[in-house]
N, C-alpha and C. Protein backbone atom coordinates (compact mmCIF):
# COMPACT_ATOMS: atom_id res chain seq x y z
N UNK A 1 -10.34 -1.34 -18.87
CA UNK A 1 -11.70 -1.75 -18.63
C UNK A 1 -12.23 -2.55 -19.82
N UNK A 2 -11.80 -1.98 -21.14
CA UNK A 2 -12.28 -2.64 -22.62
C UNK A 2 -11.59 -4.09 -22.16
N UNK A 3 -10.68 -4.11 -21.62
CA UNK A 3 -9.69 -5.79 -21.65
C UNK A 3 -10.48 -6.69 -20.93
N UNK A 4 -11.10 -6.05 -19.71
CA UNK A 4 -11.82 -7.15 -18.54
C UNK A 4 -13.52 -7.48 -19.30
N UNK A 5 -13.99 -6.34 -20.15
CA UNK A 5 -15.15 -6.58 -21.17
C UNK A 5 -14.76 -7.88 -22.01
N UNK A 6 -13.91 -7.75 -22.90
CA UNK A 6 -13.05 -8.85 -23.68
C UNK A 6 -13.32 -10.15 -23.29
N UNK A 7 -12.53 -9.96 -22.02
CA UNK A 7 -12.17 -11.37 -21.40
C UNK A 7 -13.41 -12.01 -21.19
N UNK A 8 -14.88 -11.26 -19.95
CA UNK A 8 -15.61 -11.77 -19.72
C UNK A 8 -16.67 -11.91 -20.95
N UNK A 9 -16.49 -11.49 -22.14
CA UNK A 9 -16.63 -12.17 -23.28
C UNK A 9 -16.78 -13.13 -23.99
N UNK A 10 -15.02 -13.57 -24.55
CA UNK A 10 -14.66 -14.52 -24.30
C UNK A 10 -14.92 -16.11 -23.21
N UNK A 11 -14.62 -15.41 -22.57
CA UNK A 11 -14.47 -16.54 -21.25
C UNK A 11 -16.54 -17.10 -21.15
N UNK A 12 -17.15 -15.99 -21.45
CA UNK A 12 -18.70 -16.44 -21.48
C UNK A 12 -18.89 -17.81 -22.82
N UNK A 13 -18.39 -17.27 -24.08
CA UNK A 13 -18.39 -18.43 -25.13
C UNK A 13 -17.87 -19.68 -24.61
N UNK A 14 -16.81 -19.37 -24.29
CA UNK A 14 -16.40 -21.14 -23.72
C UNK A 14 -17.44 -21.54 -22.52
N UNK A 15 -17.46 -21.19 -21.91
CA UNK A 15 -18.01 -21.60 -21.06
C UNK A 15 -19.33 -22.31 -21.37
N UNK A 16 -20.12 -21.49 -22.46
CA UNK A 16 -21.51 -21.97 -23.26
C UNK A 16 -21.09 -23.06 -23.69
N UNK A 17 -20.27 -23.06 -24.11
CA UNK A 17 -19.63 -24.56 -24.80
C UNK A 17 -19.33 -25.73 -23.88
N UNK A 18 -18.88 -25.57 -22.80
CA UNK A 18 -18.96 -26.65 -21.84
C UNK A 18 -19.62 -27.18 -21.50
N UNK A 19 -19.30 -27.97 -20.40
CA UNK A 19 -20.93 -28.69 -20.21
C UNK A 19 -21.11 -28.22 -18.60
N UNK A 20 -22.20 -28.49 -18.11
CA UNK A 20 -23.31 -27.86 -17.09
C UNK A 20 -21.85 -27.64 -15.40
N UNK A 21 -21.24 -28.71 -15.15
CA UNK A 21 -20.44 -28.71 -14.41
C UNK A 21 -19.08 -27.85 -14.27
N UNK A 22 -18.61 -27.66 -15.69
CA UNK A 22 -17.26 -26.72 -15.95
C UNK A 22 -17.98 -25.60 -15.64
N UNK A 23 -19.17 -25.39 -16.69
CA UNK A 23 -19.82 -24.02 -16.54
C UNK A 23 -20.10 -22.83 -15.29
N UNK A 24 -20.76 -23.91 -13.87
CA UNK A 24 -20.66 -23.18 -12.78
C UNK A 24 -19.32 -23.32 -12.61
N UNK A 25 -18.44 -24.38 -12.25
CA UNK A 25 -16.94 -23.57 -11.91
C UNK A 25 -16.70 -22.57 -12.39
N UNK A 26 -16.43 -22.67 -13.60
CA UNK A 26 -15.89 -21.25 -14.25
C UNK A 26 -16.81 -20.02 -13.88
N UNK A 27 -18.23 -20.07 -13.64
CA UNK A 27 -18.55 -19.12 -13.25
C UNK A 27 -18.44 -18.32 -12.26
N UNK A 28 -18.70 -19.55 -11.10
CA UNK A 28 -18.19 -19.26 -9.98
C UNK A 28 -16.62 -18.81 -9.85
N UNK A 29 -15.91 -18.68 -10.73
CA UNK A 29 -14.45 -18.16 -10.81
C UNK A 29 -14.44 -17.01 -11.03
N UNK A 30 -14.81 -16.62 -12.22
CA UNK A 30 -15.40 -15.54 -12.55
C UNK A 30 -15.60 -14.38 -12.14
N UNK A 31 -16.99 -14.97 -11.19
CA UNK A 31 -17.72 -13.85 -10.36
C UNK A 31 -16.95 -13.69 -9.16
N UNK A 32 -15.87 -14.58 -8.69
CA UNK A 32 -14.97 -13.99 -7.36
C UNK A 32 -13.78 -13.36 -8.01
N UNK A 33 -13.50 -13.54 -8.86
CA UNK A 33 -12.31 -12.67 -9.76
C UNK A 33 -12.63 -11.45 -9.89
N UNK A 34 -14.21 -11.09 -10.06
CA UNK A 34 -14.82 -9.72 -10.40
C UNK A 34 -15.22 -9.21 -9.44
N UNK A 35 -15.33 -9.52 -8.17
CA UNK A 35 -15.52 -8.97 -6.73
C UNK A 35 -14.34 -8.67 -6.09
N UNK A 36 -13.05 -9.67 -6.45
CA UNK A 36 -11.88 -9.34 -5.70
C UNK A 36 -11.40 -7.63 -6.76
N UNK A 37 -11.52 -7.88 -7.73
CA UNK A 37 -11.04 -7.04 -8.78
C UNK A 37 -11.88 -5.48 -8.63
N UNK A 38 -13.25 -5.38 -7.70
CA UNK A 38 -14.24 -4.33 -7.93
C UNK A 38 -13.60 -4.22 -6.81
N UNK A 39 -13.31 -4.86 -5.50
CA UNK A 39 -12.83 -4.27 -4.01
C UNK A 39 -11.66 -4.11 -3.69
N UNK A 40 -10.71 -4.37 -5.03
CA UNK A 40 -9.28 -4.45 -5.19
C UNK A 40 -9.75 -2.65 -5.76
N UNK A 41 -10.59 -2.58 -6.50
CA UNK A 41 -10.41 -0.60 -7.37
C UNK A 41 -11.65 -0.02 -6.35
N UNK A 42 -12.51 -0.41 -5.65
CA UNK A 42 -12.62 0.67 -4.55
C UNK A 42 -11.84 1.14 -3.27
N UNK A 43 -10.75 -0.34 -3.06
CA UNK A 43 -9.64 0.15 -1.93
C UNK A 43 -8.81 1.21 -2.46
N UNK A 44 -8.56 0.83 -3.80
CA UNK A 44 -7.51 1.96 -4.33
C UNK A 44 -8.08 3.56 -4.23
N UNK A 45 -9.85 3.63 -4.60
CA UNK A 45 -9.96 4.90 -4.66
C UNK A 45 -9.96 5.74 -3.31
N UNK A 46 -10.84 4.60 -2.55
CA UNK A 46 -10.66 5.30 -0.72
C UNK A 46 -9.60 5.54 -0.29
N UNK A 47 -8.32 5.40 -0.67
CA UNK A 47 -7.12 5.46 -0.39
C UNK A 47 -6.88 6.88 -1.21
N UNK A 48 -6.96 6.76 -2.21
CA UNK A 48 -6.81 8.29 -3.28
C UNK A 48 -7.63 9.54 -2.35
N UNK A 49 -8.83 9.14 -2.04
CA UNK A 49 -9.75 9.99 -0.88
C UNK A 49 -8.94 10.19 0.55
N UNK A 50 -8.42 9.02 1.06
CA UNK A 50 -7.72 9.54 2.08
C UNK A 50 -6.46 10.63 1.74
N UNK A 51 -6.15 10.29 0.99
CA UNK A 51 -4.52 10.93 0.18
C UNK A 51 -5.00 12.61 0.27
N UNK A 52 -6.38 13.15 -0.49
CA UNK A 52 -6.52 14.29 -0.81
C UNK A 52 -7.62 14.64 0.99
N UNK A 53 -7.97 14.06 1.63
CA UNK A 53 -7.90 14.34 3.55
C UNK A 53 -6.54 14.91 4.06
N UNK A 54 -5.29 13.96 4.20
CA UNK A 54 -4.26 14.36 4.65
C UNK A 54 -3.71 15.44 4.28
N UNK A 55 -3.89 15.79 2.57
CA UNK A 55 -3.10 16.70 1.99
C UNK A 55 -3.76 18.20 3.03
N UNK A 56 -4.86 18.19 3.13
CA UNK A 56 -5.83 18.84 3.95
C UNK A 56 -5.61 18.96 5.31
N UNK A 57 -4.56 18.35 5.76
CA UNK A 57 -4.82 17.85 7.32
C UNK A 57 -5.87 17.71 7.85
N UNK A 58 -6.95 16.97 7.11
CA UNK A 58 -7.72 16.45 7.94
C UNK A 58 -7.56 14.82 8.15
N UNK A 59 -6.74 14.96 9.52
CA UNK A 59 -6.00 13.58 10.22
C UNK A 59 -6.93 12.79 10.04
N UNK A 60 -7.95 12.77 10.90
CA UNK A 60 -8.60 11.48 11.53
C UNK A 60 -9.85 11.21 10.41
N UNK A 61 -10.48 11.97 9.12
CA UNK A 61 -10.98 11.40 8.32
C UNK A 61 -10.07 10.84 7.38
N UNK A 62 -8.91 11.15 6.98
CA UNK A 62 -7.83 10.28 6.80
C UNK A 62 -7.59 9.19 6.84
N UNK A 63 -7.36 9.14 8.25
CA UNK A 63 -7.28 7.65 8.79
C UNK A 63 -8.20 6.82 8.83
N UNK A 64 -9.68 7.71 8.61
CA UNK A 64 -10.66 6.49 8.95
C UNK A 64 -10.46 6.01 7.00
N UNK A 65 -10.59 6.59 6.05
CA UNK A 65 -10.04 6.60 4.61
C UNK A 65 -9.18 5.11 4.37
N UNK A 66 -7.91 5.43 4.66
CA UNK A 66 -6.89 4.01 5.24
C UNK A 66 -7.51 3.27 5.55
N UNK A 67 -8.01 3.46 7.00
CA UNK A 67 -8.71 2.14 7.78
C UNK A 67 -9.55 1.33 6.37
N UNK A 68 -10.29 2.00 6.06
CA UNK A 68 -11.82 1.36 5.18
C UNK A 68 -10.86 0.59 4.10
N UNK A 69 -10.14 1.57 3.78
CA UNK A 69 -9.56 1.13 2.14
C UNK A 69 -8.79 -0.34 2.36
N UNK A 70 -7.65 -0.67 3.77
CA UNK A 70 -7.45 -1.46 4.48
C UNK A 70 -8.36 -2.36 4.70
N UNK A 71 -9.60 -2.46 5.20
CA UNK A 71 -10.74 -3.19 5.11
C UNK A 71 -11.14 -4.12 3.92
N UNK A 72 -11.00 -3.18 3.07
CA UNK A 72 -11.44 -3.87 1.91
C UNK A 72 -10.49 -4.52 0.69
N UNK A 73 -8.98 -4.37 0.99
CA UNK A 73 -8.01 -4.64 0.56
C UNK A 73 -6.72 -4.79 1.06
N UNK A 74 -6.79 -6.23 1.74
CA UNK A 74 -5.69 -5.99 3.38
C UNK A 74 -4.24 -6.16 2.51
N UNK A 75 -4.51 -6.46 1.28
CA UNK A 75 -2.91 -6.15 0.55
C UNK A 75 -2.77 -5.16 -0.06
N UNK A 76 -2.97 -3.82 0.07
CA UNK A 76 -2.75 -2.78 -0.07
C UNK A 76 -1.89 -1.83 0.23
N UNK A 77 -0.33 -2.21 -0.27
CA UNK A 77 0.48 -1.31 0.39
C UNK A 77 0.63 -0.07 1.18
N UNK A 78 0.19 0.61 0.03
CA UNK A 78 -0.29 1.84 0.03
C UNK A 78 -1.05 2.63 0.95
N UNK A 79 -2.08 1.66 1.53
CA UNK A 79 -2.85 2.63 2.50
C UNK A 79 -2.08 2.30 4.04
N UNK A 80 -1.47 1.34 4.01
CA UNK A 80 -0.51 1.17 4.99
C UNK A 80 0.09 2.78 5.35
N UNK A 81 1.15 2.26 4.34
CA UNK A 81 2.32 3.49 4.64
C UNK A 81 1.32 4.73 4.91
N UNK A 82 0.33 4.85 4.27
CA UNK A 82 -0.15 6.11 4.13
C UNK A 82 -1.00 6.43 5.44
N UNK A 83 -1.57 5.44 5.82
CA UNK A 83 -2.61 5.78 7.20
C UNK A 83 -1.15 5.92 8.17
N UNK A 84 0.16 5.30 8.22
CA UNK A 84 0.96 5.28 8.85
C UNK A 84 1.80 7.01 8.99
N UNK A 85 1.50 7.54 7.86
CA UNK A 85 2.01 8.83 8.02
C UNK A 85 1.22 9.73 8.61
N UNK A 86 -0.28 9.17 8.39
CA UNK A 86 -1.25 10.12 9.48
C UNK A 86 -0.53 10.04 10.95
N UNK A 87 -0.06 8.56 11.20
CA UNK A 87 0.24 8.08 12.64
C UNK A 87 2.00 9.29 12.60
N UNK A 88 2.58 9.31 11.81
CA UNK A 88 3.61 9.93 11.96
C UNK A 88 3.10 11.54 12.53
N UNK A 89 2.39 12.27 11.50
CA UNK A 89 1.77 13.49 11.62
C UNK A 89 0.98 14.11 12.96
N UNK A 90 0.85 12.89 13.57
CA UNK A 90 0.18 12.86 15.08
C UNK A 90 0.93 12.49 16.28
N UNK A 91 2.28 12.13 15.38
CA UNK A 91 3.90 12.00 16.57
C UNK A 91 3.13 10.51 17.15
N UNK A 92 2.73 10.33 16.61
CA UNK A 92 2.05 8.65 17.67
C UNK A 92 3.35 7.48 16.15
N UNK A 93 4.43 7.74 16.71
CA UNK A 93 5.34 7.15 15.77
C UNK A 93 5.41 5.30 16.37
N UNK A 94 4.72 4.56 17.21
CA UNK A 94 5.08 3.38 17.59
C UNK A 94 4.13 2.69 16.09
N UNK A 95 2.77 3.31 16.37
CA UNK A 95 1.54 3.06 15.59
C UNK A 95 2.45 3.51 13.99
N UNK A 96 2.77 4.19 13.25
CA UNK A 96 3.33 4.69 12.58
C UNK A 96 4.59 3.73 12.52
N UNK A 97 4.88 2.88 13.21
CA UNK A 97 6.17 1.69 12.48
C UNK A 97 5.47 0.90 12.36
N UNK A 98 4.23 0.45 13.14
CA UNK A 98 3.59 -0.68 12.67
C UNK A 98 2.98 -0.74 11.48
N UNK A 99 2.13 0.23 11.11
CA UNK A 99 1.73 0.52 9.72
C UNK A 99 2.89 0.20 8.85
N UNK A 100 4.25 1.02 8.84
CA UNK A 100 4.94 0.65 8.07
C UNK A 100 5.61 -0.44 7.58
N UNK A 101 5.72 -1.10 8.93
CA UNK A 101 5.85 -2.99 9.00
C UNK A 101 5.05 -3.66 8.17
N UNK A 102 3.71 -3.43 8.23
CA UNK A 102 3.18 -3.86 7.37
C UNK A 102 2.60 -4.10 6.27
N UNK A 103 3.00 -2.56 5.62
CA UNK A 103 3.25 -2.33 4.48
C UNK A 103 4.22 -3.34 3.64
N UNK A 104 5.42 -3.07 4.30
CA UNK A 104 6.95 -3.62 3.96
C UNK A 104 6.69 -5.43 3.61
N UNK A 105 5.64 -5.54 4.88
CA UNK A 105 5.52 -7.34 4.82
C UNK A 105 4.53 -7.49 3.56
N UNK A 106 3.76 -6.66 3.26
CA UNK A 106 2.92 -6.52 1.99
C UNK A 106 3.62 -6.38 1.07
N UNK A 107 4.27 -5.92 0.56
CA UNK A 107 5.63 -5.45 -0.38
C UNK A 107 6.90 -5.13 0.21
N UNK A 108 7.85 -6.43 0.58
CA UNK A 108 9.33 -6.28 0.97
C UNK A 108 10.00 -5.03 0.25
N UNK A 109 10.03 -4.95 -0.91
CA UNK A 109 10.74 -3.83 -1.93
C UNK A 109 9.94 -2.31 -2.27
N UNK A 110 8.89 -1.75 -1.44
CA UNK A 110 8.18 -0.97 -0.95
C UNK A 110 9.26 0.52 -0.87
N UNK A 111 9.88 1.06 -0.99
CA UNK A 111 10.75 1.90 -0.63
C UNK A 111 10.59 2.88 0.13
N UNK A 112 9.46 3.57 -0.06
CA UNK A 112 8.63 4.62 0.29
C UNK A 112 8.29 4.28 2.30
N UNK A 113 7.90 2.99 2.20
CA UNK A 113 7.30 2.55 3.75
C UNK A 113 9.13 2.40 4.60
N UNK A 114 10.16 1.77 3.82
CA UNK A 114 11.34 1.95 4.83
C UNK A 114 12.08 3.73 5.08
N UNK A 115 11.56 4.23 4.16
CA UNK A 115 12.16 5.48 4.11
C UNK A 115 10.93 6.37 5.55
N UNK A 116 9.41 5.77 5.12
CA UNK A 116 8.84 6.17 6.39
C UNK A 116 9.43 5.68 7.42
N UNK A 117 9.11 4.50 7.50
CA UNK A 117 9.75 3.97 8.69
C UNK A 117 10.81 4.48 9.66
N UNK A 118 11.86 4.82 8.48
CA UNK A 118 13.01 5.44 8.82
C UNK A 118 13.12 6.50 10.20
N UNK A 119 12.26 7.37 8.99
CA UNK A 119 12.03 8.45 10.06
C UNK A 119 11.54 8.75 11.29
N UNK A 120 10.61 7.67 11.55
CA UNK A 120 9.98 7.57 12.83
C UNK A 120 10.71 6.90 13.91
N UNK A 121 11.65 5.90 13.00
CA UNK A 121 12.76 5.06 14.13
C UNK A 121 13.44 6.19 14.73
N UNK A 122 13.77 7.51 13.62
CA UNK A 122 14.77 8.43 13.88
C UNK A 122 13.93 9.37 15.22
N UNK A 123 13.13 9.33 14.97
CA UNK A 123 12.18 10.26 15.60
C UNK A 123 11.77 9.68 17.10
N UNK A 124 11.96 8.16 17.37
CA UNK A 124 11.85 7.70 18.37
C UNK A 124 13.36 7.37 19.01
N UNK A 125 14.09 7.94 18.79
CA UNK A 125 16.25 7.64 18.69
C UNK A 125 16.27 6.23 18.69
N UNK A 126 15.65 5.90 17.24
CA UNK A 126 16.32 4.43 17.10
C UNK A 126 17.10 4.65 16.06
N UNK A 127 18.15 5.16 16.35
CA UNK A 127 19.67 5.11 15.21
C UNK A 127 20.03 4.12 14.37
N UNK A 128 20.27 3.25 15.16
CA UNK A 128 20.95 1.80 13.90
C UNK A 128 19.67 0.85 13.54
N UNK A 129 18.10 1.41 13.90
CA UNK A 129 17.29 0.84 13.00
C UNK A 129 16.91 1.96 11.75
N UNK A 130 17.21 3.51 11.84
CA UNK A 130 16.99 4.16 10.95
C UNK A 130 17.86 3.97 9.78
N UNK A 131 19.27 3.95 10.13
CA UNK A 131 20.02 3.96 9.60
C UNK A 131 20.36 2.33 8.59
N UNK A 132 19.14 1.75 9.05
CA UNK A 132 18.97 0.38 8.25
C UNK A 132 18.12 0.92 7.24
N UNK A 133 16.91 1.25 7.32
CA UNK A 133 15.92 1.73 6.54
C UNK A 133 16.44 2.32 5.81
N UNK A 134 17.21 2.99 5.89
CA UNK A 134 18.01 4.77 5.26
C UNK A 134 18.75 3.83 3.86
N UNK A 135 19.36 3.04 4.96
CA UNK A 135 20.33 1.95 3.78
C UNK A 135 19.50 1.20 2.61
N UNK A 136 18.31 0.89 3.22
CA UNK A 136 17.14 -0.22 2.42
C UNK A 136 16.57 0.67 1.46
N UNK A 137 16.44 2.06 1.63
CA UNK A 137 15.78 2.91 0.89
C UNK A 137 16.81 3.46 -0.35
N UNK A 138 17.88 3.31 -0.13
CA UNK A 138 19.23 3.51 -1.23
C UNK A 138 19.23 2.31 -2.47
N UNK A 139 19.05 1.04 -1.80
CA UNK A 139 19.32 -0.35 -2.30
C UNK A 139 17.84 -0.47 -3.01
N UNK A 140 16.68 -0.01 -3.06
CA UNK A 140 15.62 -0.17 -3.47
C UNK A 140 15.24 0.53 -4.51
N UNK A 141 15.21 1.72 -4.34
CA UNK A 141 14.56 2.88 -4.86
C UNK A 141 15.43 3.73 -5.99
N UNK A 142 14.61 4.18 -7.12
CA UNK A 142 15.32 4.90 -7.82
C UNK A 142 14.92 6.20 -7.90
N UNK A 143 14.30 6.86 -7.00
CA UNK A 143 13.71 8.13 -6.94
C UNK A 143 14.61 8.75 -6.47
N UNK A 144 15.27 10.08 -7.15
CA UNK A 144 15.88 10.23 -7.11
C UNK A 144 16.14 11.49 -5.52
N UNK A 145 14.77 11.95 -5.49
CA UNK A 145 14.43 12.81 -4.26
C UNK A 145 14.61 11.39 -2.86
N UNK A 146 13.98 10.62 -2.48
CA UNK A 146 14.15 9.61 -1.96
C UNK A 146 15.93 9.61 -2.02
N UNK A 147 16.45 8.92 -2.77
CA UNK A 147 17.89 8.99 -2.69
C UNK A 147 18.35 10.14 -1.83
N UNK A 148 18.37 11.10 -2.56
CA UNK A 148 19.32 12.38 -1.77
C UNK A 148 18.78 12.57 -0.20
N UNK A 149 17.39 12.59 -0.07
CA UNK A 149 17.24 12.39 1.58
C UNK A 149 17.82 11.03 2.30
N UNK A 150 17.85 10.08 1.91
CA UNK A 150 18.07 8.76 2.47
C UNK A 150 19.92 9.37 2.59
N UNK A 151 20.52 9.48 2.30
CA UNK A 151 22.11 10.18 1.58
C UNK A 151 21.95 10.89 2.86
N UNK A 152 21.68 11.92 2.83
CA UNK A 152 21.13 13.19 4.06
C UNK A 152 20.79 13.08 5.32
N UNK A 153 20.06 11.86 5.69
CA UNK A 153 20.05 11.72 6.77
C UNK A 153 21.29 11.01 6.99
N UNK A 154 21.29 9.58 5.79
CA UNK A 154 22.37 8.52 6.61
C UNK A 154 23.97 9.18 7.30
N UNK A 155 24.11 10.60 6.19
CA UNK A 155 25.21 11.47 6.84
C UNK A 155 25.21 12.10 8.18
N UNK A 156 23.76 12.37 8.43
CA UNK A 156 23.96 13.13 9.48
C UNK A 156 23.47 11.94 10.89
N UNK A 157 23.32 10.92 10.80
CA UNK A 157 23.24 9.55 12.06
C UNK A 157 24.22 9.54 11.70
N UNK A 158 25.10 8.76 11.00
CA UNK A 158 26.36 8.46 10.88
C UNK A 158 27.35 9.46 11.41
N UNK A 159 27.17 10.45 11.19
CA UNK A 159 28.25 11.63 11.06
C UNK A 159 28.35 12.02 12.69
């Protein structure tokens, strides 16, 4: 927070120093940098709020949590996968790949959303799309819990 004080600091001196035309650009830069940046850290916290709903099972304030946080930060991995596990938790697993889809398209290297994913393909008997995920979640991720389940299932589709 001291760094973004700094900057808009800084960045105020020059700007005094410019002349009348740089000045609104830069301001106008500025002030959308500091709106994307204030609705970029309230998506994150509504998402933290949905996080401690689910832990609760309470589904559907949850999801509405996601939804908002989604609203206000449509690149938000995170509330993807995460409103998507509400969709898992409610067996509504079609809704629950889409979330995860689009997590994944938000962050290709996401690990967490193919390893969801996974499961719901598994859960709907889509075998050789789980068993992709399962694979994507090996090649990605260094968690080491993640690993040994991804390992665990891919043995037992495979097997």
């Amino acid at each position: 927070m001291i760094e973004i004080l700094v900057l808009l600091v800084v960045a105020g001196l020059i700007v005094y120093f410019w002349d009348e035309k740089r000045r609104e650009r830069v301001l106008g830069g500025l002030s959308a940098m500091i709106a994307n940046w204030a609705r970029g850290y309230k998506a994150r916290r509504t998402c933290i709020a949905g996080d401690g709903l689910c832990r609760k099972q309470q589904y559907q304030e949850a999801m509405d949590m996601y939804s908002k946080a989604i609203e206000l930060d449509p690149k938000l991995p995170v509330a993807y996968n995460n409103r998507g596990f509400v969709y898992w938790n409610l067996n509504d697993y079609d809704r629950a790949i889409a979330d995860y889809c689009r997590a994944i398209e938000v962050d290709p290297k996401y690990g967490m959303a193919y390893n969801n994913r996974a499961f719901a393909q598994k859960a709907l008997g889509n075998k050789e799309a789980a068993i992709a995920d399962f694979e994507k979640v090996l090649e990605l991720t260094g968690d080491s819990r993640l690993i040994n389940q991804a390992k665990e299932q891919l043995a037992e589709l495979k097997g």
